[in-house]
N, C-alpha and C. Protein backbone atom coordinates (compact mmCIF):
# COMPACT_ATOMS: atom_id res chain seq x y z
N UNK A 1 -30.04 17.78 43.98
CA UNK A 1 -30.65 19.07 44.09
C UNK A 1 -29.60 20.00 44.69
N UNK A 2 -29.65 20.95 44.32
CA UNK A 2 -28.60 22.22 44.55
C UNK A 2 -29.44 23.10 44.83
N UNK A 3 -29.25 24.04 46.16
CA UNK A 3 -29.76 24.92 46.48
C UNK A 3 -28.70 26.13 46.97
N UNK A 4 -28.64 27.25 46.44
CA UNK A 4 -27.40 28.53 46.46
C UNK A 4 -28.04 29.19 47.64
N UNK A 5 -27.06 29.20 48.82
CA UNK A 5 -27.97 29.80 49.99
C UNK A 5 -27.42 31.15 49.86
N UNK A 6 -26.50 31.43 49.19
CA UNK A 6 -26.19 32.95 49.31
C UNK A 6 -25.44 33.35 47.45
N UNK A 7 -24.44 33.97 47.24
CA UNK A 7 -23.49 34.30 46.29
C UNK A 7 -22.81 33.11 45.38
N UNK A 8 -21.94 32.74 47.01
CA UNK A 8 -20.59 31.66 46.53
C UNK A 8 -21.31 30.39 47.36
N UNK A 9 -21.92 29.85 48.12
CA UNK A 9 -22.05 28.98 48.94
C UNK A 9 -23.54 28.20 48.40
N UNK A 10 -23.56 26.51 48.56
CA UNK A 10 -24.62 26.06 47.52
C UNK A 10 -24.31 25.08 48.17
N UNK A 11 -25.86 24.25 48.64
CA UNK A 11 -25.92 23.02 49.84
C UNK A 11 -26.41 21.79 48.66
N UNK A 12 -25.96 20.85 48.86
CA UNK A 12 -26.27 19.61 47.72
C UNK A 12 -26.79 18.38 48.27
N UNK A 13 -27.69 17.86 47.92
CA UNK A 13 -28.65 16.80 48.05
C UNK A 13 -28.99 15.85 47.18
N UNK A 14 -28.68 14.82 47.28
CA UNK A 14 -28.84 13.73 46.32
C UNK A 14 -29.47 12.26 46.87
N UNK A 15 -29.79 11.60 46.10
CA UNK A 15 -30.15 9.99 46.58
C UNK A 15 -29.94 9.37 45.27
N UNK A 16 -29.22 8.18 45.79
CA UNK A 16 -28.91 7.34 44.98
C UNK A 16 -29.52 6.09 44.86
N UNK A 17 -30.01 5.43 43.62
CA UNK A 17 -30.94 4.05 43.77
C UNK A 17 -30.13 3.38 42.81
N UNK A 18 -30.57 2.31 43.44
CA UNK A 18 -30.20 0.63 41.98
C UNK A 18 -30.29 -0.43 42.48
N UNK A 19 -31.23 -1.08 41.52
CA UNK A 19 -31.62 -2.08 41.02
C UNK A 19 -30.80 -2.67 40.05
N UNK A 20 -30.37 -4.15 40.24
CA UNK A 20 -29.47 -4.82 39.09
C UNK A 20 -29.52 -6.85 39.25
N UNK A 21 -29.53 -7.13 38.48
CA UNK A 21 -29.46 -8.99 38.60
C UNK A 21 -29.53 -8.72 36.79
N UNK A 22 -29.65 -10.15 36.49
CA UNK A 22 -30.15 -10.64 35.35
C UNK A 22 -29.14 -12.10 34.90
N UNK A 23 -28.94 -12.05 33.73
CA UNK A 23 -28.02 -13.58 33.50
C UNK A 23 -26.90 -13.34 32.13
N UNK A 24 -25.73 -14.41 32.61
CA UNK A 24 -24.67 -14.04 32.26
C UNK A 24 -24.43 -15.73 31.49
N UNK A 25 -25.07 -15.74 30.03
CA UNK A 25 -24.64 -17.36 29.51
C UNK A 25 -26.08 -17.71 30.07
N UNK A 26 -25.87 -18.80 30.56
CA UNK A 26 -26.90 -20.25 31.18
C UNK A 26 -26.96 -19.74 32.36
N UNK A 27 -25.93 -18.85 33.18
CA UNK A 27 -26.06 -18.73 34.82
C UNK A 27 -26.83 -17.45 34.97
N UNK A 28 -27.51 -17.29 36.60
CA UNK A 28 -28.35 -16.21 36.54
C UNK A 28 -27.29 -15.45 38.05
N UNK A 29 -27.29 -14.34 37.34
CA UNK A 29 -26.57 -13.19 38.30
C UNK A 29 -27.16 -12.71 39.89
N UNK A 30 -26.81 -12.53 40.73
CA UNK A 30 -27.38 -11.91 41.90
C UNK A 30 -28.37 -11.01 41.56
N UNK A 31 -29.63 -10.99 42.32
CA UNK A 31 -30.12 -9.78 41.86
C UNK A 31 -29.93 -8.99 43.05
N UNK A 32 -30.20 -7.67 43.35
CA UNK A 32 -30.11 -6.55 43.96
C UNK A 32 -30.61 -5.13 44.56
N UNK A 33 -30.46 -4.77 45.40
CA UNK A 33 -31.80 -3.62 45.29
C UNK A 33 -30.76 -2.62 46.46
N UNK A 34 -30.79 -1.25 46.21
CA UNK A 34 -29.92 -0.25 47.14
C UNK A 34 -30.10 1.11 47.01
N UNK A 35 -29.58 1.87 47.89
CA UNK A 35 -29.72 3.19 48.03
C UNK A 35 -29.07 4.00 48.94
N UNK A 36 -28.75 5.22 49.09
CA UNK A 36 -28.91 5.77 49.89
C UNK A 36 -28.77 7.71 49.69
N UNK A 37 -28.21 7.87 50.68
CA UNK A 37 -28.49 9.89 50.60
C UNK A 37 -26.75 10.22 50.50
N UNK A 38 -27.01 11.21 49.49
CA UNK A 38 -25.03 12.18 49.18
C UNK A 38 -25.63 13.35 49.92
N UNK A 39 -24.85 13.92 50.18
CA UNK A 39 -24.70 15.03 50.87
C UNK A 39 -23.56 16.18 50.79
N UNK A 40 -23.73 17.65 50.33
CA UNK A 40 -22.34 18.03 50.29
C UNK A 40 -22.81 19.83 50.02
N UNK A 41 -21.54 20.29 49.88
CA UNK A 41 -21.06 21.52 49.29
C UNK A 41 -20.82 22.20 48.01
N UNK A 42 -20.91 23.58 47.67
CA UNK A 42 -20.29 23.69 46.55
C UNK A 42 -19.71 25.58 47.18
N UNK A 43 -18.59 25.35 47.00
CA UNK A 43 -17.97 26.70 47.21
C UNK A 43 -17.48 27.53 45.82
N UNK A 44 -18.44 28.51 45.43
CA UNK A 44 -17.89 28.98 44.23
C UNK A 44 -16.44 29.91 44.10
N UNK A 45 -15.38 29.31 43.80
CA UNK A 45 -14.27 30.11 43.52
C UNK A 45 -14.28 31.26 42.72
N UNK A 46 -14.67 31.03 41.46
CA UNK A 46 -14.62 32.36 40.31
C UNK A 46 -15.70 31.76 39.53
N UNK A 47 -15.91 33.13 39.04
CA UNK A 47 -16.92 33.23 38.06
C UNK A 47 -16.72 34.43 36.98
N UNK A 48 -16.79 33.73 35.56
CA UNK A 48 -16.29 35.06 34.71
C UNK A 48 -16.70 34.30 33.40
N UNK A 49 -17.65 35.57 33.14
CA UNK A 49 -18.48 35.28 31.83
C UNK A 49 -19.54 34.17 32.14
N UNK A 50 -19.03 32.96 30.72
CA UNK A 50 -20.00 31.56 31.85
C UNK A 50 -19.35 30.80 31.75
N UNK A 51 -18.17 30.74 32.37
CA UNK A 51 -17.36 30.10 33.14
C UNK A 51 -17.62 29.72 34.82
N UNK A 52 -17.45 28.91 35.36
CA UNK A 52 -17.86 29.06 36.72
C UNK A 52 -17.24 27.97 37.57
N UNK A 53 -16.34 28.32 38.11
CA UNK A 53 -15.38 26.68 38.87
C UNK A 53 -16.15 26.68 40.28
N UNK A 54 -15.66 25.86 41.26
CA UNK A 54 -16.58 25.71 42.33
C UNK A 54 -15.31 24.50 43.13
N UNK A 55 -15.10 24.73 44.53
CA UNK A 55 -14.94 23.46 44.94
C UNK A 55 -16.11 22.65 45.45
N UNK A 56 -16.41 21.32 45.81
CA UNK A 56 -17.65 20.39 46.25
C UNK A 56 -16.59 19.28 47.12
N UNK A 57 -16.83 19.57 48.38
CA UNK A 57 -16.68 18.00 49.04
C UNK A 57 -18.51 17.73 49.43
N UNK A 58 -17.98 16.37 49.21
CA UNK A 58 -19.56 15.69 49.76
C UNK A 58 -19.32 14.24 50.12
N UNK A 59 -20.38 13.79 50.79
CA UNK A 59 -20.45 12.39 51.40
C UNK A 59 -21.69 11.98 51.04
N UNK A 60 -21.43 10.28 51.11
CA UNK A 60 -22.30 9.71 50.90
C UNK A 60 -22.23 8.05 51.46
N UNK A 61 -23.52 7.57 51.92
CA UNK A 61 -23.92 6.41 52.33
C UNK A 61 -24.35 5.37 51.55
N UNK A 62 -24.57 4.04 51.44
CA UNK A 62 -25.37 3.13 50.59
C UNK A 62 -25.55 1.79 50.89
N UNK A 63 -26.59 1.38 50.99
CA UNK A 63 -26.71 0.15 51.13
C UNK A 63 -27.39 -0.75 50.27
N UNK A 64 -26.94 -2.10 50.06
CA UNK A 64 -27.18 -2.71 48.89
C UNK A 64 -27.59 -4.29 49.51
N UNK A 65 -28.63 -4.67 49.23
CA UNK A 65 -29.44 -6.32 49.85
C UNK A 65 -29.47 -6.79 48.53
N UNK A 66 -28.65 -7.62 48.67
CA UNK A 66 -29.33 -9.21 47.49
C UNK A 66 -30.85 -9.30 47.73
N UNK A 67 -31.32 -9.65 46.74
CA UNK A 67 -32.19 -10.45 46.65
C UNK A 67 -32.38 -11.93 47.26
N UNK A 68 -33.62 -12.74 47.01
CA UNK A 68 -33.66 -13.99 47.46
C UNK A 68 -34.06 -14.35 48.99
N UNK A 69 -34.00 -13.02 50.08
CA UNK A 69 -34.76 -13.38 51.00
C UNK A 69 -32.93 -13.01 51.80
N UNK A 70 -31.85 -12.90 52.04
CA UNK A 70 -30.84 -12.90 51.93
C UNK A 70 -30.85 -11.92 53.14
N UNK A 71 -30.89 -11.98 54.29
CA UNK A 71 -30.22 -11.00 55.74
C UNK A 71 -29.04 -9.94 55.35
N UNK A 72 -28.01 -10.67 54.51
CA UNK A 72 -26.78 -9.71 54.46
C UNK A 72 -27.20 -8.42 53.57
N UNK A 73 -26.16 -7.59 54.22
CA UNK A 73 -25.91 -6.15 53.11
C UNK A 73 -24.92 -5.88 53.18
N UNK A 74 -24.28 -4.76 51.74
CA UNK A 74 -23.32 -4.23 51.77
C UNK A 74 -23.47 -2.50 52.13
N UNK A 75 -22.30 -2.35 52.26
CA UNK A 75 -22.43 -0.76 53.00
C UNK A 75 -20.78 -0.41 52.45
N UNK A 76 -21.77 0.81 51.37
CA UNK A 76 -20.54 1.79 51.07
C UNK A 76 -20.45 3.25 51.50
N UNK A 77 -18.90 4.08 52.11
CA UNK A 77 -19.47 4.50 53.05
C UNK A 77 -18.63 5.91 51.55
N UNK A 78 -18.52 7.10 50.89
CA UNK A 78 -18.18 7.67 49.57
C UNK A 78 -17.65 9.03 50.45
N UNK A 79 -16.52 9.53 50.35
CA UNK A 79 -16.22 11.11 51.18
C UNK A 79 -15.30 11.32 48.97
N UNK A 80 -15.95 12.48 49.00
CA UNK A 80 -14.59 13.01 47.24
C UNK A 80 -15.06 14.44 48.26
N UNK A 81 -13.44 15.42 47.46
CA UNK A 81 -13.40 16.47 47.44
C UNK A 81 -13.14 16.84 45.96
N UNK A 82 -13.61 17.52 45.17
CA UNK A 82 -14.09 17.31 44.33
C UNK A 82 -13.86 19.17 43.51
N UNK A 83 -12.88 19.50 42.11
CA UNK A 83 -12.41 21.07 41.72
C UNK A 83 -14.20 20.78 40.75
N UNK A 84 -15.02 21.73 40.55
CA UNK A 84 -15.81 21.72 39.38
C UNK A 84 -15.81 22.59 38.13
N UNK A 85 -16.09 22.27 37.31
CA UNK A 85 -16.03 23.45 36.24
C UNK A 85 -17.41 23.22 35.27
N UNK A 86 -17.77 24.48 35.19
CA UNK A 86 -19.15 24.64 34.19
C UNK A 86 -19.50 25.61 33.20
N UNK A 87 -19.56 25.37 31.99
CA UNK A 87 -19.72 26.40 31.15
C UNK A 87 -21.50 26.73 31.14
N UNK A 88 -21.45 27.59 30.93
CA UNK A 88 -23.46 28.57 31.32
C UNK A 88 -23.48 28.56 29.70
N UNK A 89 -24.76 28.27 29.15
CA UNK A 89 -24.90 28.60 27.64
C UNK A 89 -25.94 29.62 27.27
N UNK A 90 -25.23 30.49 28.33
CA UNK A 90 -26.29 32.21 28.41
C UNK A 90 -25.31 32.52 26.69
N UNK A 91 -24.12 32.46 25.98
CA UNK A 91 -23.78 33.09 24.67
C UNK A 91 -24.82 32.69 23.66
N UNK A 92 -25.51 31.52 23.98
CA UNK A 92 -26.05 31.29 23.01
C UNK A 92 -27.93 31.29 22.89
N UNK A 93 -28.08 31.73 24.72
CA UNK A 93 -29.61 32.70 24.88
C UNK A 93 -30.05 31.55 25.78
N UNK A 94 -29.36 29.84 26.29
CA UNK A 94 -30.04 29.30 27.29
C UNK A 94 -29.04 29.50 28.42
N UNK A 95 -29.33 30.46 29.17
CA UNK A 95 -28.21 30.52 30.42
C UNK A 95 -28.13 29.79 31.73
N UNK A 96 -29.96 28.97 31.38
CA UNK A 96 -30.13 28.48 32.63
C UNK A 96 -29.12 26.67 32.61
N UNK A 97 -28.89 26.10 30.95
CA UNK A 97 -28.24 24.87 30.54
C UNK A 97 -26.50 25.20 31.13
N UNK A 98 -26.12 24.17 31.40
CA UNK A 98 -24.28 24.36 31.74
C UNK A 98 -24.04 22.81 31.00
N UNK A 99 -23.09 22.83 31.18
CA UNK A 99 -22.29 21.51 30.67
C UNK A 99 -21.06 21.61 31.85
N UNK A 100 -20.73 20.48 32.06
CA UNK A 100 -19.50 20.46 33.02
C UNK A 100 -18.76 19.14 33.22
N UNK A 101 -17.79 19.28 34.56
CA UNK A 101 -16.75 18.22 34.33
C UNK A 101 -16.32 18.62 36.03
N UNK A 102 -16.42 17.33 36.73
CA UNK A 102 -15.57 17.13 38.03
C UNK A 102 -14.41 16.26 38.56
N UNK A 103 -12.98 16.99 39.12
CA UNK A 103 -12.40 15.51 39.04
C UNK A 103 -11.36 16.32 40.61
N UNK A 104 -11.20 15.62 41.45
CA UNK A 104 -10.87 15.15 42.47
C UNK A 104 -10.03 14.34 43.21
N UNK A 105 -9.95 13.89 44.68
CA UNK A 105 -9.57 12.94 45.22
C UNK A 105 -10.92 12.38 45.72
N UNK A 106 -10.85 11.24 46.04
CA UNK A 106 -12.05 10.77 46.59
C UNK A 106 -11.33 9.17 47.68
N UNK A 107 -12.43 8.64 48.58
CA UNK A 107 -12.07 7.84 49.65
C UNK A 107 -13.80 6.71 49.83
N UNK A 108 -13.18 5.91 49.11
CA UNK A 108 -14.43 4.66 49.16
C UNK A 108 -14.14 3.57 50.69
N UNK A 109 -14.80 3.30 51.34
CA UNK A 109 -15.29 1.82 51.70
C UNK A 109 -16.16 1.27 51.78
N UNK A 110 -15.76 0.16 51.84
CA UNK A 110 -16.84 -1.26 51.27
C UNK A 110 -16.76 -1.99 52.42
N UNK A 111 -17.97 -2.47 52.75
CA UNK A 111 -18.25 -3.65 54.20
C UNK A 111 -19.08 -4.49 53.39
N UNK A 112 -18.44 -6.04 52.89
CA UNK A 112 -19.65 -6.66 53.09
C UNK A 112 -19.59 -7.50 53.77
N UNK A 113 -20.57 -8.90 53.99
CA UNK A 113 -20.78 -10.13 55.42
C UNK A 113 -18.87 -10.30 55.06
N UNK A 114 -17.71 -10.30 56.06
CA UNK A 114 -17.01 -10.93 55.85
C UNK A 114 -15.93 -10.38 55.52
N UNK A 115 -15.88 -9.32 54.90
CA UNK A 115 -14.81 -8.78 54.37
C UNK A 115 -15.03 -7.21 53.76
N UNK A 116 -14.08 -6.38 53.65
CA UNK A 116 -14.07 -4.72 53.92
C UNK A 116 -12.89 -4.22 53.12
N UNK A 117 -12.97 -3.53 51.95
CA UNK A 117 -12.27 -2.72 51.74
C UNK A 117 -12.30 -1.57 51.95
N UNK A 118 -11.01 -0.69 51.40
CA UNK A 118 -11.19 0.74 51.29
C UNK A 118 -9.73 1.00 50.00
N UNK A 119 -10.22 2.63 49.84
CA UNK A 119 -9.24 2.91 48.55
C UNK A 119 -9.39 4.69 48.86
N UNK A 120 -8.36 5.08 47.96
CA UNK A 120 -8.33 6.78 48.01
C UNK A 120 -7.50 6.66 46.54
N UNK A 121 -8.12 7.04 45.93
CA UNK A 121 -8.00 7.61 44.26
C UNK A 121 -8.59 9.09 43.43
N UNK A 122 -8.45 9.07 42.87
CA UNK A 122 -8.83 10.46 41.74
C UNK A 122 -10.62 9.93 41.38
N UNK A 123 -11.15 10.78 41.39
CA UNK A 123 -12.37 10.68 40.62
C UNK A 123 -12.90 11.49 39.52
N UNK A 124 -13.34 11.58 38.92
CA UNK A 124 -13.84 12.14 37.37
C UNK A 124 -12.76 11.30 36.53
N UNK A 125 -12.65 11.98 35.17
CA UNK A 125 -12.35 11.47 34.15
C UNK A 125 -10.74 10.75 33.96
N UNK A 126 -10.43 9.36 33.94
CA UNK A 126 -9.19 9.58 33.87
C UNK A 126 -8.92 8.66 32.52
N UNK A 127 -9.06 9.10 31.80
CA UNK A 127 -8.76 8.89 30.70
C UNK A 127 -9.23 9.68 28.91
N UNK A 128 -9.04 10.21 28.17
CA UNK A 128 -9.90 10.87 27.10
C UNK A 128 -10.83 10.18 26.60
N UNK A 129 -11.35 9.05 26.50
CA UNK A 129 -13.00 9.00 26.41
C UNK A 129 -13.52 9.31 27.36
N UNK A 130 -12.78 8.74 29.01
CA UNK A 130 -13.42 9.65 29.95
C UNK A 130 -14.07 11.16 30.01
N UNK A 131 -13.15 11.88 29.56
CA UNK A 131 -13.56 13.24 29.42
C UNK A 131 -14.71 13.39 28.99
N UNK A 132 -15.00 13.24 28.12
CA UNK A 132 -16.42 12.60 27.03
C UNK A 132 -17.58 11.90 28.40
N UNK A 133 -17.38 11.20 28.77
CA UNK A 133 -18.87 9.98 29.24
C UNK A 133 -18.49 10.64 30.53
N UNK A 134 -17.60 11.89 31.30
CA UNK A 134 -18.27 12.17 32.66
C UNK A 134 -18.48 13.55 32.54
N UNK A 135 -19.23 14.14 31.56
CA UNK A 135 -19.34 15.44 31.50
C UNK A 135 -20.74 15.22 32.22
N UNK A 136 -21.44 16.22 32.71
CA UNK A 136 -22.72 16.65 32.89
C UNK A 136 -23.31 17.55 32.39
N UNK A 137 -24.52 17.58 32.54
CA UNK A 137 -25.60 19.02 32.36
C UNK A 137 -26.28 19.21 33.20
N UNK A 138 -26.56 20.30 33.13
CA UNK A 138 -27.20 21.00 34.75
C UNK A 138 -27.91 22.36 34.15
N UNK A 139 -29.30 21.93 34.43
CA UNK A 139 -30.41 22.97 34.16
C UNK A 139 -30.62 23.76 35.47
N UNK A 140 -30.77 24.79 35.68
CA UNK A 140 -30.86 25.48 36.41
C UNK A 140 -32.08 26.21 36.67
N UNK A 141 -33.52 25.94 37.50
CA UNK A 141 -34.82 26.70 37.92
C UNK A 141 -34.62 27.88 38.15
């Protein structure tokens, strides 16, 4: 959820869920259950025509329990800063539809029973089918 508290400035709210197990061959996969809350920004840089870039840092939390009765969890802890870009399809009479594309630095860690990573990489598309499968749409109330 995106809410524009003024012009250029827009507070962001999200929750994330998933559910996942099933079977791989004869063997049966972990099953799974998780969630948690993103949180963030959107600072609009320019706007011209329906064009519309934006920077977005945001954060986010998550936690993820096996199934099976299982005490442990994992905990991912998500910080991206994040350039956006969105085309408005007011030329063609729906102005409230956009299409878009985000890509960034971003900073993951991972805790689970035992062992902990972390990483700092690019996020959105890095590759040309990428471009393709991380576009979005965004309807606008």
């Amino acid at each position: 959820m995106r809410n524009w508290v003024n012009r250029n400035l827009a507070v962001n709210v999200g929750i994330a869920l998933a559910l996942g197990g099933g079977k791989e061959g004869s063997r049966t996969l972990d099953s799974y259950a998780g969630g948690g809350p993103q949180l963030g920004l959107t600072v609009l840089l320019g706007n011209w025509r329906h064009l519309a870039v934006g920077a977005s840092p945001q954060a986010g939390v998550f936690v993820f329990k096996p199934g099976g009765g299982s005490t442990t969890s994992t905990v991912i802890v998500q910080f991206t800063a994040a350039m956006e870009g969105e085309l408005h399809f007011g030329f063609v009479g729906v102005p409230a539809l956009s299409v878009g594309m985000a890509t960034g630095l971003g900073f993951l860690y991972e805790s689970t029973p035992g062992a902990s990573v972390w990483s700092i990489g690019v996020v959105g598309p890095q590759s040309a089918w990428g471009v393709l499968t991380d576009l979005f749409l965004r309807y606008y109330l």
